[in-house]
N, C-alpha and C. Protein backbone atom coordinates (compact mmCIF):
# COMPACT_ATOMS: atom_id res chain seq x y z
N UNK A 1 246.61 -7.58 232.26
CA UNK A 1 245.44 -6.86 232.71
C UNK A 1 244.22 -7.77 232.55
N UNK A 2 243.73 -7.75 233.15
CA UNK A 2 242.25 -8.66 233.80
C UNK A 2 241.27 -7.96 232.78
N UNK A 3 240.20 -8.39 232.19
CA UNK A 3 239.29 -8.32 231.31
C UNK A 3 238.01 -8.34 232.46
N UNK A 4 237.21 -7.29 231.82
CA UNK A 4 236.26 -6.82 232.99
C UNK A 4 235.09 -8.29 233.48
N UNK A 5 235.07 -9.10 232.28
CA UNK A 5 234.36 -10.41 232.96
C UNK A 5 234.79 -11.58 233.50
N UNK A 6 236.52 -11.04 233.64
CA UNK A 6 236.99 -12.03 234.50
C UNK A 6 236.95 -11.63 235.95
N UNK A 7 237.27 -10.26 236.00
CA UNK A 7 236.73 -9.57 237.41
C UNK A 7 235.31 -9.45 238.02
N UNK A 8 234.44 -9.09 236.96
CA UNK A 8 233.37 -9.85 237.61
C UNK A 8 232.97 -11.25 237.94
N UNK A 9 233.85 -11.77 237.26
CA UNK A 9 233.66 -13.04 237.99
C UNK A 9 233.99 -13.58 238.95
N UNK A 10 235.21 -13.06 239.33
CA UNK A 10 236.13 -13.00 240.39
C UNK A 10 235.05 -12.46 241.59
N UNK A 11 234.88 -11.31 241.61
CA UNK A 11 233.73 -10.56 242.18
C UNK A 11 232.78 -11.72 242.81
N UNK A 12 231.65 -11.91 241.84
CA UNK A 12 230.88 -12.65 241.98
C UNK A 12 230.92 -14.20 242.81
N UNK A 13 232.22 -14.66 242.51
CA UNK A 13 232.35 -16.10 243.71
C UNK A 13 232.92 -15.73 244.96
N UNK A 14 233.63 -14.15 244.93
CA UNK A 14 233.85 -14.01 246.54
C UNK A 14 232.44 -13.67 247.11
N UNK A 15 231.73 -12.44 246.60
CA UNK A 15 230.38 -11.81 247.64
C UNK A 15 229.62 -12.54 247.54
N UNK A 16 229.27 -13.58 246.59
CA UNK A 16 227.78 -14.57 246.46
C UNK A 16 228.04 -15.55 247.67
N UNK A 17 229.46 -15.94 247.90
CA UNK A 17 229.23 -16.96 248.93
C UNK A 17 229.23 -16.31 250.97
N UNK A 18 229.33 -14.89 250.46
CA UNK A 18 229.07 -14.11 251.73
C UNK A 18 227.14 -14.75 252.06
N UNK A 19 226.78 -15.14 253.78
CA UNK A 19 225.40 -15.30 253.91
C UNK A 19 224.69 -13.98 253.54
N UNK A 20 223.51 -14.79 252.34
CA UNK A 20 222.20 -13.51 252.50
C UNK A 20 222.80 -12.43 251.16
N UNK A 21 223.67 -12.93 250.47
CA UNK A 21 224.62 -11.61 249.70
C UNK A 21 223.39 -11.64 248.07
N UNK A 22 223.29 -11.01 248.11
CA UNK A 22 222.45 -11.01 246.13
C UNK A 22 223.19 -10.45 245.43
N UNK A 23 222.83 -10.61 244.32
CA UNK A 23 223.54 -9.56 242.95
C UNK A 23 222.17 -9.15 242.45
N UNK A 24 222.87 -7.76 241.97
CA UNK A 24 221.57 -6.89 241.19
C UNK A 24 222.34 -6.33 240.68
N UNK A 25 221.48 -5.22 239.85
CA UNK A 25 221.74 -3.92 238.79
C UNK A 25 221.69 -2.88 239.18
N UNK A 26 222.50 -1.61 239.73
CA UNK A 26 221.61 -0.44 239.70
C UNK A 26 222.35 0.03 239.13
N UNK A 27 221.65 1.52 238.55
CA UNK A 27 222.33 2.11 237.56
C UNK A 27 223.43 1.79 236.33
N UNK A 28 222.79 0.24 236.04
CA UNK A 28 223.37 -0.25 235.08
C UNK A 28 224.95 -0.56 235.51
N UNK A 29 225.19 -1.06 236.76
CA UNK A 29 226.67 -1.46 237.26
C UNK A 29 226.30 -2.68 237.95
N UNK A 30 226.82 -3.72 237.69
CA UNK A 30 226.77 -5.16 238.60
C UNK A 30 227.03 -4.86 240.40
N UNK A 31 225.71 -4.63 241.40
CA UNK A 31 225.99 -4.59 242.46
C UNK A 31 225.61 -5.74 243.47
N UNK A 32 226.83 -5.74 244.77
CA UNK A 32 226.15 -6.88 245.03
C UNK A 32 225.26 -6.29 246.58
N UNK A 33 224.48 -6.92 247.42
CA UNK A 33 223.91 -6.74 248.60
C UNK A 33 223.64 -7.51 249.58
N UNK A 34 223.22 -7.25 250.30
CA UNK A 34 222.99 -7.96 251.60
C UNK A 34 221.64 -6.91 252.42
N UNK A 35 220.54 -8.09 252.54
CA UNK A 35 219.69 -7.63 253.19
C UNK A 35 219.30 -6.11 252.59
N UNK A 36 219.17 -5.74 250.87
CA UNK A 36 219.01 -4.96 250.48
C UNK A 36 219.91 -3.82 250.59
N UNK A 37 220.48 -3.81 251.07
CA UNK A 37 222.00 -2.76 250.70
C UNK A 37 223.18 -3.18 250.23
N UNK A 38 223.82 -1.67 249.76
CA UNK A 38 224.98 -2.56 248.90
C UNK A 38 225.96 -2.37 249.46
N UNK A 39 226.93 -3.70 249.59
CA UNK A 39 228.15 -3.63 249.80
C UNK A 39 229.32 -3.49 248.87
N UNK A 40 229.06 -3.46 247.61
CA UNK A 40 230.03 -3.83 246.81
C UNK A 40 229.79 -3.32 245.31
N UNK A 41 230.38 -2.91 244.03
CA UNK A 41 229.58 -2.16 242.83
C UNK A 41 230.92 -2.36 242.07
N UNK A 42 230.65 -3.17 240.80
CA UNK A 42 231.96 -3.01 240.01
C UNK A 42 230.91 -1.73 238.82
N UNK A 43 232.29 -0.70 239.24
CA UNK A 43 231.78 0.76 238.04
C UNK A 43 232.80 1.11 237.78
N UNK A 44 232.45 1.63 236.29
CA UNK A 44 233.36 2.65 235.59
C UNK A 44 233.03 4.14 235.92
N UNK A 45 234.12 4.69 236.10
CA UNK A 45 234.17 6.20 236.47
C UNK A 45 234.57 6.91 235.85
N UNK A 46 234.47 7.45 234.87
CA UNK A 46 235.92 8.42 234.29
C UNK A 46 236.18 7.72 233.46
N UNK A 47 236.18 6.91 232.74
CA UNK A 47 236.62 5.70 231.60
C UNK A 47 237.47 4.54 232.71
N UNK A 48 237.51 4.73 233.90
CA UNK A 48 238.69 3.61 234.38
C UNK A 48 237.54 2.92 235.56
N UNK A 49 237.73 1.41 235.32
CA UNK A 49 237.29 0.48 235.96
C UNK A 49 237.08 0.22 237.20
N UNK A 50 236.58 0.31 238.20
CA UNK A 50 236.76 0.34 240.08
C UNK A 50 235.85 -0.57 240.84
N UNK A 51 236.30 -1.15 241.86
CA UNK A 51 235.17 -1.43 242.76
C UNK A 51 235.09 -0.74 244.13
N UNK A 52 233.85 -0.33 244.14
CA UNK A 52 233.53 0.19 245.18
C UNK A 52 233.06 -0.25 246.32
N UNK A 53 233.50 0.02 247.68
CA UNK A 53 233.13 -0.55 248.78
C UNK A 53 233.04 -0.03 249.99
N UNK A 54 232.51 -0.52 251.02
CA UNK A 54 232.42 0.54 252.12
C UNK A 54 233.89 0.35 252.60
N UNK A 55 234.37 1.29 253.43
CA UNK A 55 235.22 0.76 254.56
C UNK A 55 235.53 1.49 255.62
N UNK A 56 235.04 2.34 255.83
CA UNK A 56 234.11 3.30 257.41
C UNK A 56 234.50 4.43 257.16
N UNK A 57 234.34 5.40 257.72
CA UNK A 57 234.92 6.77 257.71
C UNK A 57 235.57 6.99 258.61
N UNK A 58 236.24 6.08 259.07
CA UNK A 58 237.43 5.82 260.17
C UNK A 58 238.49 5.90 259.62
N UNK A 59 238.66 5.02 258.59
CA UNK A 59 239.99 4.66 258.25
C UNK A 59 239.76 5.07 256.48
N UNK A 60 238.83 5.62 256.41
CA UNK A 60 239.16 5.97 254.68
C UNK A 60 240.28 7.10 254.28
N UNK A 61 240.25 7.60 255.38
CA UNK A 61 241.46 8.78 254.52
C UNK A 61 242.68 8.03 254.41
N UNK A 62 243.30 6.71 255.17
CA UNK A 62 244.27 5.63 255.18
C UNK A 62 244.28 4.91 253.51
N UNK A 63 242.83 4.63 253.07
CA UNK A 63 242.79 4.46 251.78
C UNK A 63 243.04 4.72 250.84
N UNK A 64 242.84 6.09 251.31
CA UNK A 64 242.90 7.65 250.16
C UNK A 64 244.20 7.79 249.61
N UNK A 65 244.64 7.58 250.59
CA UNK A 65 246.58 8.07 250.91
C UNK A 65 247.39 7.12 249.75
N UNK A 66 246.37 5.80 249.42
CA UNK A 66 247.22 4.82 248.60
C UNK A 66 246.76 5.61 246.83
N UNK A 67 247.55 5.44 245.99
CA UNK A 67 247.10 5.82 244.88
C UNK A 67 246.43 4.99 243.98
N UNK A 68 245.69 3.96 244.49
CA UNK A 68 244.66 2.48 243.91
C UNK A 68 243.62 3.36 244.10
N UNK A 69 243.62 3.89 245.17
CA UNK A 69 241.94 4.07 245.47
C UNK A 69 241.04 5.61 245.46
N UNK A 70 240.16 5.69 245.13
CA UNK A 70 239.68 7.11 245.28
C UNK A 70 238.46 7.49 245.82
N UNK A 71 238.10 8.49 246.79
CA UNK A 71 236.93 8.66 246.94
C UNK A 71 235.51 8.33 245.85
N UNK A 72 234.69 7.29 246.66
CA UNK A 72 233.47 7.11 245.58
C UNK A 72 232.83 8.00 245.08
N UNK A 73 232.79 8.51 244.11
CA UNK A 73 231.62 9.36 243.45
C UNK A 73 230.39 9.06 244.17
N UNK A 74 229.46 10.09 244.90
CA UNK A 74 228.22 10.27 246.15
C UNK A 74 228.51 9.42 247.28
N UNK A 75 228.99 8.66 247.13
CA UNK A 75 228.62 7.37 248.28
C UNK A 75 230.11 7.67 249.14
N UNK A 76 231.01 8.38 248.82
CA UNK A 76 232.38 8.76 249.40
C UNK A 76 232.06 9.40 250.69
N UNK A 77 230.93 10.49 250.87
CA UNK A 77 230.78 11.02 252.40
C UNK A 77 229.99 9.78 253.54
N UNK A 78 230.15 8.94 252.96
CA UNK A 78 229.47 7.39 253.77
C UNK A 78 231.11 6.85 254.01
N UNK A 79 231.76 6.65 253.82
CA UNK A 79 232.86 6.31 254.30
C UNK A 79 233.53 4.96 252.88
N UNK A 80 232.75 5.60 252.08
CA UNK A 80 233.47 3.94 250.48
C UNK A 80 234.39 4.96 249.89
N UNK A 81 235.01 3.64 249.38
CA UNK A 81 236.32 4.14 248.46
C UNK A 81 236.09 2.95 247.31
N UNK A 82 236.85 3.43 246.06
CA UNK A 82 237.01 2.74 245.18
C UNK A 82 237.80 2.00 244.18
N UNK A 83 238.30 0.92 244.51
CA UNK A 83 239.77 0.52 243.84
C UNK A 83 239.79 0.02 242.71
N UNK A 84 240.95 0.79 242.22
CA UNK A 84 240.96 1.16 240.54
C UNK A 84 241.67 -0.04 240.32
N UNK A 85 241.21 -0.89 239.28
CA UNK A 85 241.09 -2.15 239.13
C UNK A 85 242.35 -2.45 238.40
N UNK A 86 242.82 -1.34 237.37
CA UNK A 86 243.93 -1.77 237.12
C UNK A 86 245.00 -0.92 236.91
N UNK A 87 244.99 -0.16 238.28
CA UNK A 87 246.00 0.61 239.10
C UNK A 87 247.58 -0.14 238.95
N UNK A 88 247.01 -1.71 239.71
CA UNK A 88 248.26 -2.39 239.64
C UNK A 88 247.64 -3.94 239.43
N UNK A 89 248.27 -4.56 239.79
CA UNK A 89 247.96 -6.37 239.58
C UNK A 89 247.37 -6.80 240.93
N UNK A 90 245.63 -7.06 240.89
CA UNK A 90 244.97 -7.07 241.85
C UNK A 90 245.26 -7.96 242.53
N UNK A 91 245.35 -7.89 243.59
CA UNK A 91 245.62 -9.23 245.06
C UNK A 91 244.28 -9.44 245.33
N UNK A 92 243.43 -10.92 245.08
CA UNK A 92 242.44 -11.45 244.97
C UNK A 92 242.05 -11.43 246.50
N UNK A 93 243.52 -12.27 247.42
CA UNK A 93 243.13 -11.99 248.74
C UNK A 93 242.69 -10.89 249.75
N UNK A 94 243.44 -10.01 249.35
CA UNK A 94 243.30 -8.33 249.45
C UNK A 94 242.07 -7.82 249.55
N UNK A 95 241.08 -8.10 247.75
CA UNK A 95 239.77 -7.43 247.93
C UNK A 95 239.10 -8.49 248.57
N UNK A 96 239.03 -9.83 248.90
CA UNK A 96 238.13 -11.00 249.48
C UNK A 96 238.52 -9.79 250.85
N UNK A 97 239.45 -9.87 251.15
CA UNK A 97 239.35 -8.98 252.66
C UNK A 97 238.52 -7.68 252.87
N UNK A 98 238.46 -6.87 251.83
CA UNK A 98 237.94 -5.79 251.31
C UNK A 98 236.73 -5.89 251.06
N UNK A 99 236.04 -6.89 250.69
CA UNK A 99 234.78 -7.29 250.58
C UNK A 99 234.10 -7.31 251.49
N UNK A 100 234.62 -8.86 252.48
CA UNK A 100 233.94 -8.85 253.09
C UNK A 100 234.28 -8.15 254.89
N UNK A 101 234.95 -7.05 254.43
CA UNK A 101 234.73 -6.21 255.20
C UNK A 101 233.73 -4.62 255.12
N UNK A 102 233.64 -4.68 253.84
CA UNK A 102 232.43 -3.94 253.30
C UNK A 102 231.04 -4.62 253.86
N UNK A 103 231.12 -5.79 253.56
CA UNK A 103 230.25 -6.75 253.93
C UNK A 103 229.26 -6.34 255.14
N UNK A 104 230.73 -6.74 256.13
CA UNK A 104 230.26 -6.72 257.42
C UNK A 104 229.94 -5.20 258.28
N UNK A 105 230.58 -4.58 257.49
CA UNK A 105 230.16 -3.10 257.66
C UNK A 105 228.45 -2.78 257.59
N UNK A 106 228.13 -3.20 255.98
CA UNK A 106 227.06 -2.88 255.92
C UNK A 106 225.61 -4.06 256.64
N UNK A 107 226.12 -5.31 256.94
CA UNK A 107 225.22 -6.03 257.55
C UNK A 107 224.92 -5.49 259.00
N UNK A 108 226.06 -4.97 259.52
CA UNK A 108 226.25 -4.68 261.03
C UNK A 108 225.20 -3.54 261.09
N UNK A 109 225.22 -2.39 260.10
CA UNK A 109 224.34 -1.20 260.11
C UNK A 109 223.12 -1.71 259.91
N UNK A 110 222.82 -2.83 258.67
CA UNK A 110 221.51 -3.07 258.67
C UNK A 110 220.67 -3.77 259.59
N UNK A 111 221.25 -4.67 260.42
CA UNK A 111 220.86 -5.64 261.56
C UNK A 111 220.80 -5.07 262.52
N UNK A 112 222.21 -4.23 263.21
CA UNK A 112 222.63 -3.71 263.84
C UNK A 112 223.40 -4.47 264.96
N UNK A 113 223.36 -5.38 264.54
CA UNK A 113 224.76 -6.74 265.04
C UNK A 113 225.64 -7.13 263.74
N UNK A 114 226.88 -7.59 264.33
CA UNK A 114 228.12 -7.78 263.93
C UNK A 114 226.98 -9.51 262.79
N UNK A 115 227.48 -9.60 261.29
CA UNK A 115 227.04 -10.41 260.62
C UNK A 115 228.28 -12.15 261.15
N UNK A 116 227.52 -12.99 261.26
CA UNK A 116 228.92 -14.19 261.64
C UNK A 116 230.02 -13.87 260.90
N UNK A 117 230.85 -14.41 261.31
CA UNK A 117 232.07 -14.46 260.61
C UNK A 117 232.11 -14.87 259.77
N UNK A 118 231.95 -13.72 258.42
CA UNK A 118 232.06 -14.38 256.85
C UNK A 118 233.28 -15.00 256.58
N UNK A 119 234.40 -14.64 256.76
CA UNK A 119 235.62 -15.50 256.01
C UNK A 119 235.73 -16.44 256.49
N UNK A 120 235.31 -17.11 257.49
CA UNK A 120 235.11 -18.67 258.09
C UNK A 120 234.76 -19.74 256.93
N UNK A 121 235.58 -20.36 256.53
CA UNK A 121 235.16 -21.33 254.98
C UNK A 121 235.36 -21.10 254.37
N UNK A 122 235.89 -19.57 253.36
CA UNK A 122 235.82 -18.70 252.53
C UNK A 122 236.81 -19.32 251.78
């Protein structure tokens, strides 16, 4: 099992090298953003560890269905889910996909164009 500052660290070298991505604080949870919104939030819920992310309200009930992930506490009727960190043995590639598809979710809303292709270099 992964120790929560190895996952944030993990965290932190996938979304920081997303363009335009910051890290901040809110509500006392390491979040990261883009162009002032967040794509990404390592939180505890319930005593158990998660990251939260967008991933549309298209395909979240597909998410739902897996037992990793659970509707976000408020931010769930926006279309995020949250994967429980140590559900099972995290696939690094998995959330880099997960990321920066949160990513591009939320750059696309804030711009309102598709952000370049983040995993290009990644």
């Amino acid at each position: 099992m992964q120790s929560r500052n190895t996952i944030l660290g993990n965290l932190r070298k996938i979304c920081l090298r997303l363009p335009n991505a910051s890290e901040t604080v809110t509500f006392g949870h390491p979040t990261f953003q883009v162009a002032g919104k967040t794509f990404a939030v390592l939180e505890e819920y319930k005593g158990e560890l998660g990251i939260a992310l967008n991933v549309g309200k298209l395909v979240q009930g597909l998410f739902l269905k897996d037992p990793r992930f659970f509707l976000t506490p408020y931010a769930g009727k926006h279309g995020w889910v949250t994967l429980r960190v140590h559900a099972a043995r995290l696939n690094w590639g998995e959330v880099r996909g997960l990321l920066e598809g949160s990513y591009e979710l939320v750059a696309e809303k804030k711009t309102g164009r598709a952000a370049s292709k983040c995993s290009a270099g990644l």
